[in-house]
PDB file of N, CA and C in Angstrom:
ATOM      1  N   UNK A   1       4.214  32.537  10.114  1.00  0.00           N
ATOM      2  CA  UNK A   1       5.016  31.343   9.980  1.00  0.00           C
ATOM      3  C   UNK A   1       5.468  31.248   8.519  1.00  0.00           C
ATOM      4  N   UNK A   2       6.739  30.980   8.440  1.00  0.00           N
ATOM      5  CA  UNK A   2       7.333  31.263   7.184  1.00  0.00           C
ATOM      6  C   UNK A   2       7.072  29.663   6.028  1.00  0.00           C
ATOM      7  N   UNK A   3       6.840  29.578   5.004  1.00  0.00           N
ATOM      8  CA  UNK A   3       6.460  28.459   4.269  1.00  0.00           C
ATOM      9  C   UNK A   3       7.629  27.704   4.571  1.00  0.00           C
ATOM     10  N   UNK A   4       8.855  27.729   4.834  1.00  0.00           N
ATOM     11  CA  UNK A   4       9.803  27.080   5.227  1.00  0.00           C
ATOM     12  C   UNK A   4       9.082  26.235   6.123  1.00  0.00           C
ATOM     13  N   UNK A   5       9.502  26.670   7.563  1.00  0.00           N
ATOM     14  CA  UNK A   5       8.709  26.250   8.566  1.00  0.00           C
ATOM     15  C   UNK A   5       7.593  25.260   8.441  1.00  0.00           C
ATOM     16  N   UNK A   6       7.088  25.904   7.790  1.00  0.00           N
ATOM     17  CA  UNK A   6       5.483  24.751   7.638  1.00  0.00           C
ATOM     18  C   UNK A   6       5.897  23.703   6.842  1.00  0.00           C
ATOM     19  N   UNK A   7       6.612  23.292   5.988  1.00  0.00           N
ATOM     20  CA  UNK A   7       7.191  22.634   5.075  1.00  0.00           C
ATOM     21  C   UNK A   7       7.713  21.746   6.129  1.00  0.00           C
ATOM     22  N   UNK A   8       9.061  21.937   7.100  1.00  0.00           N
ATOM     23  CA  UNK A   8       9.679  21.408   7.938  1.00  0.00           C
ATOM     24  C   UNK A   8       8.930  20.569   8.934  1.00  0.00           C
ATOM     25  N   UNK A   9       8.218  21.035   9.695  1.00  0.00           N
ATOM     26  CA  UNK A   9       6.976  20.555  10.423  1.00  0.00           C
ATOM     27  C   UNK A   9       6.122  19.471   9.670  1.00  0.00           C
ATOM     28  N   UNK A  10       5.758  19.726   8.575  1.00  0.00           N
ATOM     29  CA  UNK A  10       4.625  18.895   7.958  1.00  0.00           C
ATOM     30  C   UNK A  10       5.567  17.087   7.682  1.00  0.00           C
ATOM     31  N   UNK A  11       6.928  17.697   7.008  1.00  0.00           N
ATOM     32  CA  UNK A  11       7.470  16.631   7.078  1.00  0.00           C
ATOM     33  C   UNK A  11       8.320  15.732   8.472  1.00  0.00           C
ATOM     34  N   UNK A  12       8.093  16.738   9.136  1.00  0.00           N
ATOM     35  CA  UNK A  12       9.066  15.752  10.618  1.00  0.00           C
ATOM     36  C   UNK A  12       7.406  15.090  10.853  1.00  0.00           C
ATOM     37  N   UNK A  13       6.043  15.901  10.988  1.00  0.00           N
ATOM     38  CA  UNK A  13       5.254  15.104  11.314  1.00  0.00           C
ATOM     39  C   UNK A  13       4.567  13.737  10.407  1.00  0.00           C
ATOM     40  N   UNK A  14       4.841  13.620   9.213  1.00  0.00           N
ATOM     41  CA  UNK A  14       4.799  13.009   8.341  1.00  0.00           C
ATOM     42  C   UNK A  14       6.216  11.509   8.497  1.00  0.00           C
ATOM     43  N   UNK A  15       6.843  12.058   8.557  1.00  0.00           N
ATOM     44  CA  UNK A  15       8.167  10.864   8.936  1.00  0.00           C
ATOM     45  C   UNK A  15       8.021  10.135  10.006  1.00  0.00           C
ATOM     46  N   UNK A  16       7.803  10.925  11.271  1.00  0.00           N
ATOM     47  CA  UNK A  16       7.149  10.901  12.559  1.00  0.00           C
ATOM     48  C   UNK A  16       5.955   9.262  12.229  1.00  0.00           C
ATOM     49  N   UNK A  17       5.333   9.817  11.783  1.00  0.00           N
ATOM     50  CA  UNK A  17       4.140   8.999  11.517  1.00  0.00           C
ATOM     51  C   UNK A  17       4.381   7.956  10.633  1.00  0.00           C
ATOM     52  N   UNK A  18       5.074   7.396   9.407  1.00  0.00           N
ATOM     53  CA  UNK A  18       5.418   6.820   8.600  1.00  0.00           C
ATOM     54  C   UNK A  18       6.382   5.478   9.617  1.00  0.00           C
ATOM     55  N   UNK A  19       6.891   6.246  10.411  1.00  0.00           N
ATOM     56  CA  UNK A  19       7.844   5.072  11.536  1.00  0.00           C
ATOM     57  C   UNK A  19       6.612   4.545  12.301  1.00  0.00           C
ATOM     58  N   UNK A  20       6.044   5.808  12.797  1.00  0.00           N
ATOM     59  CA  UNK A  20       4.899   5.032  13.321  1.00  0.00           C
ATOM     60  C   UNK A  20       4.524   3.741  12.922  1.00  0.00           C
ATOM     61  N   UNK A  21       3.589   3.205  11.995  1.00  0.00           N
ATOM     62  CA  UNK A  21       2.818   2.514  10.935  1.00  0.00           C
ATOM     63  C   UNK A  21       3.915   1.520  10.415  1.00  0.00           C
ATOM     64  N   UNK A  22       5.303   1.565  10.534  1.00  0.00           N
ATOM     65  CA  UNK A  22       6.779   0.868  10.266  1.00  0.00           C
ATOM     66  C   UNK A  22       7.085   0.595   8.917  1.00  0.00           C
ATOM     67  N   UNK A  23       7.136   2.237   8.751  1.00  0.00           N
ATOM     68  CA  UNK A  23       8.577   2.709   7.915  1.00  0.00           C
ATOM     69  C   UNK A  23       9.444   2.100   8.317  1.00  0.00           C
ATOM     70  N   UNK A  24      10.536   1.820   7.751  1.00  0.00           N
ATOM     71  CA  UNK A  24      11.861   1.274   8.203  1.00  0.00           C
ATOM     72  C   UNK A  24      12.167   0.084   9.068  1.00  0.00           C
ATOM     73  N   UNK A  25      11.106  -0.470   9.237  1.00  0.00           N
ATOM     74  CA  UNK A  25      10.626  -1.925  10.087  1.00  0.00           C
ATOM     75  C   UNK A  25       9.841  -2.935   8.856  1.00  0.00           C
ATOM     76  N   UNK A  26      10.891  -3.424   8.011  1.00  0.00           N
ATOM     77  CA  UNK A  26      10.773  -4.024   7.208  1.00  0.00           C
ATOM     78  C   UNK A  26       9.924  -5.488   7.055  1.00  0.00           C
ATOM     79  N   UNK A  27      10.311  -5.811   8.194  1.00  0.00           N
ATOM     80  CA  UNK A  27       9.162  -7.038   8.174  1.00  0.00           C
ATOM     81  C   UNK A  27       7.720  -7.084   8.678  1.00  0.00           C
ATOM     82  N   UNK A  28       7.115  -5.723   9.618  1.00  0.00           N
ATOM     83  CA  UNK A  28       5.944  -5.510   8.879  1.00  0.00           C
ATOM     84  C   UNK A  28       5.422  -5.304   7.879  1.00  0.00           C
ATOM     85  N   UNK A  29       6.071  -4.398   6.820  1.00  0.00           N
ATOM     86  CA  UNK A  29       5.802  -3.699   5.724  1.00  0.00           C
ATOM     87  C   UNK A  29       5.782  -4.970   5.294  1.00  0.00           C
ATOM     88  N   UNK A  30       6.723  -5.408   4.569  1.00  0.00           N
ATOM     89  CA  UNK A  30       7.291  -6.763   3.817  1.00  0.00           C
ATOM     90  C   UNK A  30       5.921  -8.054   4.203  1.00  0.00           C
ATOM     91  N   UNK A  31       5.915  -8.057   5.585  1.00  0.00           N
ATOM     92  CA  UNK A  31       4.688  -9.076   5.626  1.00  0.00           C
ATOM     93  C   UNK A  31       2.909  -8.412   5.207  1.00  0.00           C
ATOM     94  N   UNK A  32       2.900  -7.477   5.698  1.00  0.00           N
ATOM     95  CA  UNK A  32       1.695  -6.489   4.994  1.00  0.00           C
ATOM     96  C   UNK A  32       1.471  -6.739   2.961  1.00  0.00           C
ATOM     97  N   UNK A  33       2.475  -6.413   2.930  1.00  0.00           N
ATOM     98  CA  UNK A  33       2.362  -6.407   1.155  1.00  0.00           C
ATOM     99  C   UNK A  33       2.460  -7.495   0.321  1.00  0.00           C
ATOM    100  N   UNK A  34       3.401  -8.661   1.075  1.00  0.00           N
ATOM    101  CA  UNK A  34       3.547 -10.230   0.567  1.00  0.00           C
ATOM    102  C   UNK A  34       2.063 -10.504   0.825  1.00  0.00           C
ATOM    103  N   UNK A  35       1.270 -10.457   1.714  1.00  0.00           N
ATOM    104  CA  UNK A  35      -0.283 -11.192   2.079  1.00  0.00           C
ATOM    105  C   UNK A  35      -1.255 -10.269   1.115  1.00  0.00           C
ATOM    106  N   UNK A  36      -0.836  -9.230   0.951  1.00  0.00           N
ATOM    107  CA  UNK A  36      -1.942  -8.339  -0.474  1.00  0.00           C
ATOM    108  C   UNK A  36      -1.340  -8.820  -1.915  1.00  0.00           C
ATOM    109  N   UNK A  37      -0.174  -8.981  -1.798  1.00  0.00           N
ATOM    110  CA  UNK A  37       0.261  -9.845  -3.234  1.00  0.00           C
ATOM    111  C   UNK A  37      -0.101 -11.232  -3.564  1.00  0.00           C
ATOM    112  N   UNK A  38       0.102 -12.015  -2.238  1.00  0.00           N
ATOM    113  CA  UNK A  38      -0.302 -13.159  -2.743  1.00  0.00           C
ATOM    114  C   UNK A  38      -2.179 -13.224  -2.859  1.00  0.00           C
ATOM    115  N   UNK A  39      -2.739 -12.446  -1.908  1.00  0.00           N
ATOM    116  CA  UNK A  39      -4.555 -12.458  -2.310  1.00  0.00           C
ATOM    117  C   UNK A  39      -4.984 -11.952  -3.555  1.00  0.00           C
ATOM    118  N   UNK A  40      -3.826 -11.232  -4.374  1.00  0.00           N
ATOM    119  CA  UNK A  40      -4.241 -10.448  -5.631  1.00  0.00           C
ATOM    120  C   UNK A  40      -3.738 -11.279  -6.733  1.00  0.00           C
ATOM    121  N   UNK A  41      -2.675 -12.171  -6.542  1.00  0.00           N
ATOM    122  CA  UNK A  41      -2.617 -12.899  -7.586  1.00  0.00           C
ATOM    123  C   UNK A  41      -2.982 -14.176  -7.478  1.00  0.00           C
ATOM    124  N   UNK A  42      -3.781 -14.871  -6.517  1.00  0.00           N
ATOM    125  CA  UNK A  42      -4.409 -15.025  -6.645  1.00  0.00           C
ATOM    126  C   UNK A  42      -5.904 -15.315  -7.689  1.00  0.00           C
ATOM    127  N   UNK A  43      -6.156 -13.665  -7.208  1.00  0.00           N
ATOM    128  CA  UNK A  43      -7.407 -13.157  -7.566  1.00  0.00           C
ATOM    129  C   UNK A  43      -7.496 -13.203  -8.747  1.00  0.00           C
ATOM    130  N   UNK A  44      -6.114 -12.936  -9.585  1.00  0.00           N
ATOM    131  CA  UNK A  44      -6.061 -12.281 -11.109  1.00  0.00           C
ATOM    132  C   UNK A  44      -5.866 -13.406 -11.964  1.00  0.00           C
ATOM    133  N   UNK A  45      -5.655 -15.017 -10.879  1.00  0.00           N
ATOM    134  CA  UNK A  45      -5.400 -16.118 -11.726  1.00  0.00           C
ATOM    135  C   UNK A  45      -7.093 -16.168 -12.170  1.00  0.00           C
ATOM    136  N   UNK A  46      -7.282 -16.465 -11.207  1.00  0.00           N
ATOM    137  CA  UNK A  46      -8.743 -16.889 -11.010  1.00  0.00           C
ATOM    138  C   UNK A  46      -9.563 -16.240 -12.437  1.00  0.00           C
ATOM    139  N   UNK A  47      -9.798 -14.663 -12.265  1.00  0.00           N
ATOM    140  CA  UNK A  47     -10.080 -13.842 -13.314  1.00  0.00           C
ATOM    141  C   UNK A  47      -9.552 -14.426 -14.592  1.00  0.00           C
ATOM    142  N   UNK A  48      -7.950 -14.537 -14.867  1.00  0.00           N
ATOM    143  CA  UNK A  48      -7.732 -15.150 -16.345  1.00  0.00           C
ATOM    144  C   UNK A  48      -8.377 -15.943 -16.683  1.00  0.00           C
ATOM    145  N   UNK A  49      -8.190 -16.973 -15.506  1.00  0.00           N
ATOM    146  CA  UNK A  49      -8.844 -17.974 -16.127  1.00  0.00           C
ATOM    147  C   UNK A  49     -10.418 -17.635 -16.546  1.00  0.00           C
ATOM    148  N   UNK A  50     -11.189 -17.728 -15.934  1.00  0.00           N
ATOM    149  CA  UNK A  50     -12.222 -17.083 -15.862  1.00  0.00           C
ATOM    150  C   UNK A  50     -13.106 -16.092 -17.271  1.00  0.00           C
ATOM    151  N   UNK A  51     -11.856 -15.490 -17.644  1.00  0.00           N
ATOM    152  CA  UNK A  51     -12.150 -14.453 -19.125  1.00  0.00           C
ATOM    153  C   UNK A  51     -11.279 -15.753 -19.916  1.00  0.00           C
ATOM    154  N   UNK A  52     -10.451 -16.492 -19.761  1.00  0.00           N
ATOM    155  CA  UNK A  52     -10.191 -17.337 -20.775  1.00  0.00           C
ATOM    156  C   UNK A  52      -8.917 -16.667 -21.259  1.00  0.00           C
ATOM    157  N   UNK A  53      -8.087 -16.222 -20.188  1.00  0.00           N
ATOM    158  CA  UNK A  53      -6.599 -15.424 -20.064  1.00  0.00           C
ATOM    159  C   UNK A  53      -6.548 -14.401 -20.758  1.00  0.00           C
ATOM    160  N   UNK A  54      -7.797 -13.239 -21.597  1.00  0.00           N
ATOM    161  CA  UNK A  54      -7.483 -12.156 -21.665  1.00  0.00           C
ATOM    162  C   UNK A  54      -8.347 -11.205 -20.628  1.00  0.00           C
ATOM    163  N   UNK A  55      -7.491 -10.004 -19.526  1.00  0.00           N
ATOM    164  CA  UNK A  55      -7.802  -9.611 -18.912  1.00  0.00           C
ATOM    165  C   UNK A  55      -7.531  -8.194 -18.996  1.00  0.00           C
ATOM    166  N   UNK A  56      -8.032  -7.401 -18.422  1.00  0.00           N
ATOM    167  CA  UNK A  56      -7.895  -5.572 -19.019  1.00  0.00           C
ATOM    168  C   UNK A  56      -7.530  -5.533 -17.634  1.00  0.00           C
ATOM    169  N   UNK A  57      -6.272  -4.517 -17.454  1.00  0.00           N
ATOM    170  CA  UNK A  57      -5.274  -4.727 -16.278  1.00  0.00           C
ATOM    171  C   UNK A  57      -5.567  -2.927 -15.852  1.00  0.00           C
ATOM    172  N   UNK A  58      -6.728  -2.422 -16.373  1.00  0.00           N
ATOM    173  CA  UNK A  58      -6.116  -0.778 -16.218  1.00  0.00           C
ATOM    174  C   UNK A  58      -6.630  -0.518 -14.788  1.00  0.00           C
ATOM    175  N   UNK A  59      -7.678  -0.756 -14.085  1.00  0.00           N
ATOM    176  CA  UNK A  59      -7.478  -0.384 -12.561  1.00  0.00           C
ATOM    177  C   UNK A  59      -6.900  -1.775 -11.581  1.00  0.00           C
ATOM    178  N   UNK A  60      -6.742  -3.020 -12.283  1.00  0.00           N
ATOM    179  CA  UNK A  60      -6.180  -4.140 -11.715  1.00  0.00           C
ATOM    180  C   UNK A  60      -5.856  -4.419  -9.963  1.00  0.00           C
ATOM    181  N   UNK A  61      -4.729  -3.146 -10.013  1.00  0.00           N
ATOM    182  CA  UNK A  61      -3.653  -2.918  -9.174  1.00  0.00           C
ATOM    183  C   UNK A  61      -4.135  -1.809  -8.142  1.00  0.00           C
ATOM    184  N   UNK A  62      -5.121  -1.534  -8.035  1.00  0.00           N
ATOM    185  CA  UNK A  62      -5.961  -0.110  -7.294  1.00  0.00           C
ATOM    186  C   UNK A  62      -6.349  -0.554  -6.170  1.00  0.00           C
ATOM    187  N   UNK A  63      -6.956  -2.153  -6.289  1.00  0.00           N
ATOM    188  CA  UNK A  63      -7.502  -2.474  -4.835  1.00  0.00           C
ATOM    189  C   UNK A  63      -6.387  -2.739  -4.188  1.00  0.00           C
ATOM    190  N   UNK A  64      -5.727  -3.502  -4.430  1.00  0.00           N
ATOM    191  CA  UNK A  64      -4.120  -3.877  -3.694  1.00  0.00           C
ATOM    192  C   UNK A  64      -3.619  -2.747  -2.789  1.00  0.00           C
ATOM    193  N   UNK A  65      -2.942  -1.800  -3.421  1.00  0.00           N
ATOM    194  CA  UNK A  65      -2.911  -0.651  -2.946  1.00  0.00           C
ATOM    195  C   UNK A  65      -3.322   0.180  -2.115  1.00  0.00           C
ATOM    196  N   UNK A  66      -4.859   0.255  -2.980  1.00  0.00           N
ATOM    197  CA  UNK A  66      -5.417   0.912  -1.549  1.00  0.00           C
ATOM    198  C   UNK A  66      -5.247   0.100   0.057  1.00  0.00           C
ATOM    199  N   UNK A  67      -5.556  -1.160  -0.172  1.00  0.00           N
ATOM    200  CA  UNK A  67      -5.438  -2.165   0.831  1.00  0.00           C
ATOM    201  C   UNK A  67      -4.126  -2.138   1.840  1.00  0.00           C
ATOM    202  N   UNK A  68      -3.466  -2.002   0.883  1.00  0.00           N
ATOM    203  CA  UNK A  68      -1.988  -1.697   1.863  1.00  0.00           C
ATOM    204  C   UNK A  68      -2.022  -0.291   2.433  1.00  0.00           C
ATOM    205  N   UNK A  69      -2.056   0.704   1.722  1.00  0.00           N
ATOM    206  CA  UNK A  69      -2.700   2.102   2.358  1.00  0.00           C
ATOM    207  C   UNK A  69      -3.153   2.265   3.220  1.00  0.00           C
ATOM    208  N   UNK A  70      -4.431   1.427   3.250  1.00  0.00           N
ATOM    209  CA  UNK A  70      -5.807   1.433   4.229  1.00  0.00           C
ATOM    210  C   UNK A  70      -5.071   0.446   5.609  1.00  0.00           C
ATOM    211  N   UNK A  71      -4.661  -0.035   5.751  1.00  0.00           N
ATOM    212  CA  UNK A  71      -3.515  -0.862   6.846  1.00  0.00           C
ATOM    213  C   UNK A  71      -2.906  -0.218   7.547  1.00  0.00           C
ATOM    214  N   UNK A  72      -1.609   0.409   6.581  1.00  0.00           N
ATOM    215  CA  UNK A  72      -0.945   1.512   7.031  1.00  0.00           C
ATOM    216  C   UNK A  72      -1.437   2.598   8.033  1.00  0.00           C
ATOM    217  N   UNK A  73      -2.971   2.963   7.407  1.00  0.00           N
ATOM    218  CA  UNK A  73      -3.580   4.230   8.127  1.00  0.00           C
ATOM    219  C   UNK A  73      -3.798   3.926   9.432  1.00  0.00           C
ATOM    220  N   UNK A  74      -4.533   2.883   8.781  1.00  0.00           N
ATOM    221  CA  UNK A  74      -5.642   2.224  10.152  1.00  0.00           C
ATOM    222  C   UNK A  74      -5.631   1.133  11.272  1.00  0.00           C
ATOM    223  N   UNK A  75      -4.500   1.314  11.131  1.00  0.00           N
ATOM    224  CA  UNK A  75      -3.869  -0.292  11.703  1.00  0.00           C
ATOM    225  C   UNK A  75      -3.814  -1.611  11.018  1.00  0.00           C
ATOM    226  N   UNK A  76      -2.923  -2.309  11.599  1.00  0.00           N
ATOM    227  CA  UNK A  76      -2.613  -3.952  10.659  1.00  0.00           C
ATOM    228  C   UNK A  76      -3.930  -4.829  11.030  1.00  0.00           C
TER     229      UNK A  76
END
């Protein structure tokens, strides 16, 4: 099987799957990520306040993410 091929395949099954989970069906996505945005900022008020508004932002944004990820995979 030529690396072409496998390339081609990996991505029709990859696209395939991405519609699945609703790629291109915007108001799941859109409602999925508005409900992890609003629980994270939230979260990060809370925290400012909390440290007294200085906060170290370097993995911040990791749980969010994964969260939407982990949805995507695994169902809503």
């Amino acid at each position: 099987m030529s690396s072409h091929k496998v390339w081609r395949d990996v991505r029709s099954f990859s696209q395939k799957k991405l519609r699945d989970f609703g790629f291109r069906k915007s108001q799941v996505l859109e409602s999925l990520i508005e409900t992890e945005l609003y629980d994270f900022l939230d979260s990060f008020g809370k925290l400012a306040i909390g440290c007294g508004g200085i906060v170290r932002i370097e993995n911040t944004f990791t749980i969010p993410v994964v969260n939407v990820i982990w949805n995507l995979v695994f169902g809503f």
